[in-house]
N, C-alpha and C. Protein backbone atom coordinates (compact mmCIF):
# COMPACT_ATOMS: atom_id res chain seq x y z
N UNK A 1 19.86 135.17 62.48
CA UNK A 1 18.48 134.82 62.29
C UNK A 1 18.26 134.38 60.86
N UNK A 2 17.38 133.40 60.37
CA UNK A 2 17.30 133.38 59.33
C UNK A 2 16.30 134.41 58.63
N UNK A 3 17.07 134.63 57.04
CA UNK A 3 16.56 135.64 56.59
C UNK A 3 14.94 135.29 55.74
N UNK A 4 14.24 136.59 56.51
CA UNK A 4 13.22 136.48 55.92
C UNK A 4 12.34 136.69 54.62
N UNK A 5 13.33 136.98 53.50
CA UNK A 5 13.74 137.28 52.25
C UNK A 5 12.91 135.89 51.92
N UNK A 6 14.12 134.77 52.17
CA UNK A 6 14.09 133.62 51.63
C UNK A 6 14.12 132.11 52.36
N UNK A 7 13.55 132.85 53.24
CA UNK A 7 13.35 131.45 54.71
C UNK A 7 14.56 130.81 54.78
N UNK A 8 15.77 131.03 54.70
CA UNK A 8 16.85 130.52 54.64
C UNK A 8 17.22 129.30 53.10
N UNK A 9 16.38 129.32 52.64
CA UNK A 9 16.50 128.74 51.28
C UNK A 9 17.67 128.98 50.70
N UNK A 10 18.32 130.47 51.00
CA UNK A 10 19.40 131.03 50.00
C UNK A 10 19.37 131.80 48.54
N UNK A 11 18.00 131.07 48.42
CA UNK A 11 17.37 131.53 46.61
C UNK A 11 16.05 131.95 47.00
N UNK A 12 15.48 133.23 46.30
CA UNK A 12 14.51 133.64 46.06
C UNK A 12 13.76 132.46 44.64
N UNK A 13 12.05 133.19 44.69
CA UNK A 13 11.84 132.75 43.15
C UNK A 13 10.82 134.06 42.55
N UNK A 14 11.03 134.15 41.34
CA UNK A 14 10.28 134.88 40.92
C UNK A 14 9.17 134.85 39.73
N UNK A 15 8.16 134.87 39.38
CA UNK A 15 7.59 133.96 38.18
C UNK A 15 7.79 135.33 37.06
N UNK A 16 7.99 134.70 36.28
CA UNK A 16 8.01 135.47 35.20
C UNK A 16 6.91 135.55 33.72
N UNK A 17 6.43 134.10 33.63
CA UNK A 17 4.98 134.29 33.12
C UNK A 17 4.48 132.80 34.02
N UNK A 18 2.55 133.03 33.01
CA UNK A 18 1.78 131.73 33.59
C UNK A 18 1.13 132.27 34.68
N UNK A 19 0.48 131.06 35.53
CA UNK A 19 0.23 130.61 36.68
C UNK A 19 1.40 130.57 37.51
N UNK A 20 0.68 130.85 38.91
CA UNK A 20 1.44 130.05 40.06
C UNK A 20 1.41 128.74 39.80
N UNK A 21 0.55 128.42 39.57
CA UNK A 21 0.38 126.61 38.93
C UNK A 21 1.15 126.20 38.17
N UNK A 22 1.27 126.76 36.70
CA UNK A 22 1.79 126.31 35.24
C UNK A 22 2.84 127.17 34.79
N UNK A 23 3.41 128.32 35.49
CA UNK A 23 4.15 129.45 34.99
C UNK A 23 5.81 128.96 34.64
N UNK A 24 6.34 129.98 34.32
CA UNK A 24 7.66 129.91 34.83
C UNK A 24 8.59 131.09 35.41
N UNK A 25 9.54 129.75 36.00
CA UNK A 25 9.70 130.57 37.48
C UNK A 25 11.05 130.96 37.28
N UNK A 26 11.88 132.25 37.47
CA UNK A 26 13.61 132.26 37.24
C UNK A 26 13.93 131.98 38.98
N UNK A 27 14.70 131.35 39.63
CA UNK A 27 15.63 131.26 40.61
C UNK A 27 16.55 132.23 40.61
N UNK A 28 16.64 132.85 41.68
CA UNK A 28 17.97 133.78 42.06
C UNK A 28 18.79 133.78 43.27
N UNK A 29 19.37 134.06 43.89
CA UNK A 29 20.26 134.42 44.75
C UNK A 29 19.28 135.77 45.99
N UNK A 30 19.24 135.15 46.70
CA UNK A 30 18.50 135.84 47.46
C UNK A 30 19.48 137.08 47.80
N UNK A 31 18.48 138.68 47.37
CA UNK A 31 19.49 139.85 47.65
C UNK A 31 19.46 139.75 49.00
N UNK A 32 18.56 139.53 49.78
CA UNK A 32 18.06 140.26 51.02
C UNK A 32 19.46 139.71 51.88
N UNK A 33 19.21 138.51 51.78
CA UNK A 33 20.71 137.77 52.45
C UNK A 33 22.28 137.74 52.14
N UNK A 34 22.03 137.70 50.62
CA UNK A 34 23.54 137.49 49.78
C UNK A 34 24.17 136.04 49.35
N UNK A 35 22.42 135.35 49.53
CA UNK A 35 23.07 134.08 49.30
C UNK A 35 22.87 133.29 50.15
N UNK A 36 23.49 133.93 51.86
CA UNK A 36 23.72 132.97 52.87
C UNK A 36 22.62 132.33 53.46
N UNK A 37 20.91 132.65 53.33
CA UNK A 37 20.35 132.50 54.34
C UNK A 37 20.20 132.86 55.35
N UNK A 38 21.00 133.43 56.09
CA UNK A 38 20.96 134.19 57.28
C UNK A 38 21.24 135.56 57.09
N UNK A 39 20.76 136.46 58.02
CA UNK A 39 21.02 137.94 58.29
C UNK A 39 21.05 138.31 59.95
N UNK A 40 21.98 139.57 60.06
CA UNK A 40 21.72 139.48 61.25
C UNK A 40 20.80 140.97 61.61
N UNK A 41 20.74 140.94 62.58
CA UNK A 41 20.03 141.75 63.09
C UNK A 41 19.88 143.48 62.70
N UNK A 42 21.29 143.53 62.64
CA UNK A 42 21.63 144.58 62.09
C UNK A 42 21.06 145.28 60.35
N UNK A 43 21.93 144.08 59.68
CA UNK A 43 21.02 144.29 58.20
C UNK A 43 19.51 143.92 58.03
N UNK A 44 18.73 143.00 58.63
CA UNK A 44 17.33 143.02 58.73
C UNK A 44 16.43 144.41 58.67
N UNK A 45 17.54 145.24 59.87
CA UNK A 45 17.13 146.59 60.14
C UNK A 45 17.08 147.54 58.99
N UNK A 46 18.36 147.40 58.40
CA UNK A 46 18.65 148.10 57.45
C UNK A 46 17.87 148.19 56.25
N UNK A 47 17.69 146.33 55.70
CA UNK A 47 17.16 146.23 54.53
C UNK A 47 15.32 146.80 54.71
N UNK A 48 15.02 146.86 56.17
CA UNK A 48 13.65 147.45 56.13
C UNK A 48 13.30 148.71 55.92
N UNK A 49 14.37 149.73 56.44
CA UNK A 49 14.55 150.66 56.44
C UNK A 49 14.78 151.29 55.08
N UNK A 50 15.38 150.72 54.29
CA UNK A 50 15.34 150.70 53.13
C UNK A 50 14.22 151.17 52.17
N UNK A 51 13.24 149.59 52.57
CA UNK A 51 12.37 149.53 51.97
C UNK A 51 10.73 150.63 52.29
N UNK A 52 11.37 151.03 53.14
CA UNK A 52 10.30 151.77 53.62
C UNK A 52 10.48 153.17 53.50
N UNK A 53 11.47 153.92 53.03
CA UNK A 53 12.15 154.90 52.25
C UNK A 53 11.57 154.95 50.84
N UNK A 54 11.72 153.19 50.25
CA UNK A 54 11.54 153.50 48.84
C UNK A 54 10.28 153.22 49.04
N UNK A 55 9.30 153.04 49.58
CA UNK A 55 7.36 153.14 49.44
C UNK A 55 6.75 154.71 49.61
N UNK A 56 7.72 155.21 50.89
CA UNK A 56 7.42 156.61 50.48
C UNK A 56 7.77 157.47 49.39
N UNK A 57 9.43 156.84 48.13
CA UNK A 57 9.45 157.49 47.49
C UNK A 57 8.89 157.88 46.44
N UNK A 58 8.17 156.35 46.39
CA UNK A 58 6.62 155.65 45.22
C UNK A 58 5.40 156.36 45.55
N UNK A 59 4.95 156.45 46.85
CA UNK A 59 4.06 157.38 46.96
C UNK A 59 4.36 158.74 47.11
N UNK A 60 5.18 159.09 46.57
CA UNK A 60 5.48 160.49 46.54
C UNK A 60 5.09 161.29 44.93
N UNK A 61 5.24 159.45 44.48
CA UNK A 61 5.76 159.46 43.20
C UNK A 61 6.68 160.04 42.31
N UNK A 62 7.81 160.12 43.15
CA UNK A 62 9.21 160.65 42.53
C UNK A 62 10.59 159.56 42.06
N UNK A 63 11.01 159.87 41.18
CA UNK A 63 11.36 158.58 40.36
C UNK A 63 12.83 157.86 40.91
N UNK A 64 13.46 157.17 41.03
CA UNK A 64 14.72 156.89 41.99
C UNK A 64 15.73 157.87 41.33
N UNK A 65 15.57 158.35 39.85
CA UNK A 65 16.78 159.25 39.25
C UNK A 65 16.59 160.73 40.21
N UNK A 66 15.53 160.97 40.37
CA UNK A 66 14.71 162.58 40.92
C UNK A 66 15.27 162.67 42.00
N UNK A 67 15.24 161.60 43.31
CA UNK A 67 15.53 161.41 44.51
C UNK A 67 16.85 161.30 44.43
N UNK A 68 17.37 160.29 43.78
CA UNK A 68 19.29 160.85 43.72
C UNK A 68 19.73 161.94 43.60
N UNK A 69 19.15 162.90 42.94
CA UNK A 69 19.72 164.15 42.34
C UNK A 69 19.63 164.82 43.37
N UNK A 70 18.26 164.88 44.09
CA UNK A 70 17.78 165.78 45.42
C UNK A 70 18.59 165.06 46.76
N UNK A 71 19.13 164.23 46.29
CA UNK A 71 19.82 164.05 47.81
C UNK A 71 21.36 164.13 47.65
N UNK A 72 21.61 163.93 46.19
CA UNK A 72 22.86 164.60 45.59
C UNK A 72 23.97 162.91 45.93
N UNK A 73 23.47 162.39 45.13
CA UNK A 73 24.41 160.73 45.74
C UNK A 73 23.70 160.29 44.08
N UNK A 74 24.49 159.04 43.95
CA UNK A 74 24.03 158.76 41.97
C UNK A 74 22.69 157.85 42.89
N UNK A 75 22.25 157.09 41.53
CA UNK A 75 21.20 156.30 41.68
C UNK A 75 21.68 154.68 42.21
N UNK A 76 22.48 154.68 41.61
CA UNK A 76 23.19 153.22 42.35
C UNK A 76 23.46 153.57 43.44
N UNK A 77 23.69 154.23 44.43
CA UNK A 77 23.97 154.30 45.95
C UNK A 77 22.45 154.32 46.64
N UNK A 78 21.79 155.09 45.89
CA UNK A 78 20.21 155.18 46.26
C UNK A 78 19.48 154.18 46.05
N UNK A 79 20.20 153.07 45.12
CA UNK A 79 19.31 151.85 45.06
C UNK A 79 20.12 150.81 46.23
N UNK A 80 20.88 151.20 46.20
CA UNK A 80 21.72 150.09 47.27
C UNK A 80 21.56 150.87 48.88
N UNK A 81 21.12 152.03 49.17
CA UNK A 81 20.27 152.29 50.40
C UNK A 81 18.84 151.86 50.65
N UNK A 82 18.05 151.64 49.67
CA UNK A 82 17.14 151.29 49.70
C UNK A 82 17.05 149.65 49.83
N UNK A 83 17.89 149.10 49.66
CA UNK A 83 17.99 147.50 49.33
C UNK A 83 18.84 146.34 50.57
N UNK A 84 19.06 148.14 51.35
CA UNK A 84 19.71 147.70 52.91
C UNK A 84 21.07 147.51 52.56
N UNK A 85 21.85 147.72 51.23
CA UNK A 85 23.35 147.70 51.52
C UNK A 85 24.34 149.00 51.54
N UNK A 86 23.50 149.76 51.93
CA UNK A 86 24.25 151.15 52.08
C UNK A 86 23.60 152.23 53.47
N UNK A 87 24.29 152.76 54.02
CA UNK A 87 23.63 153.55 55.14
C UNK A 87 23.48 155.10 53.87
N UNK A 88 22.33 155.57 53.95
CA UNK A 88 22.24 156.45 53.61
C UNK A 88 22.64 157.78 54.04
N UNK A 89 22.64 157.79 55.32
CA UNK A 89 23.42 158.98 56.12
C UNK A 89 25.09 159.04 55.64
N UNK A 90 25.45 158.36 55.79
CA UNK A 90 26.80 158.33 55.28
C UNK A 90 27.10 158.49 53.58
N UNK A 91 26.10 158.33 53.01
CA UNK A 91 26.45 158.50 51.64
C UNK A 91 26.06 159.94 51.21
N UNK A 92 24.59 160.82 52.38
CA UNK A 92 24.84 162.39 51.99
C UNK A 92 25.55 163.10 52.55
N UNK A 93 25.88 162.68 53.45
CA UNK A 93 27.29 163.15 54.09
C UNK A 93 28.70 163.08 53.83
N UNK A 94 28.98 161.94 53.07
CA UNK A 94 30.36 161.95 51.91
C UNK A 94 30.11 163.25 51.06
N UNK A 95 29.03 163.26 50.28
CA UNK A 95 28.47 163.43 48.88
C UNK A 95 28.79 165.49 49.39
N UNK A 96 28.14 165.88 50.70
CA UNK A 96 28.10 167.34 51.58
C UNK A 96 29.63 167.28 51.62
N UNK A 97 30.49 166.57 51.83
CA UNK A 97 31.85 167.13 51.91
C UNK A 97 32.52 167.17 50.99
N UNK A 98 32.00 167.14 49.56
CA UNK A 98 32.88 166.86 48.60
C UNK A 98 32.36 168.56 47.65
């Protein structure tokens, strides 16, 4: 399916100052996809799932370092569950057998 990140564009944009009108804008590499434009079904799932983890962790208002610690996994695994490239079950469950 194409990804809905970046309408299949491949590149996100992001403004960094200005207007939508007059600003300027950096180009990136769309995370959601990896580039390709497409996702499948599977990671769509994921990357939502993700994201909807990290809105409750914002309204919790607990900080991504706080939530790593409490789930016992670093912050880079917790940002890459949240961002749909990591299953989180599997990373507190490594983290419980060690």
């Amino acid at each position: 399916m194409i990804c809905p990140g970046c309408k299949g564009n491949k590149q996100a944009c992001h403004q960094i100052a200005g207007t939508p009108v007059a600003g300027i804008f950096c180009w990136y590499r769309c995370n959601r996809c990896a580039g390709t434009g497409v996702v499948t079904p599977e990671l769509d799932a994921a990357w939502l799932q993700g994201q909807e983890a990290r809105d409750h962790r914002i309204r919790r208002k607990e900080s991504i370092r706080d939530a790593a610690r409490r789930l016992g996994i670093t912050v880079a695994e917790l940002c890459d569950f949240e961002n749909g490239r990591a299953d989180l079950w599997r990373l507190t469950s490594r983290s419980e057998a060690s």
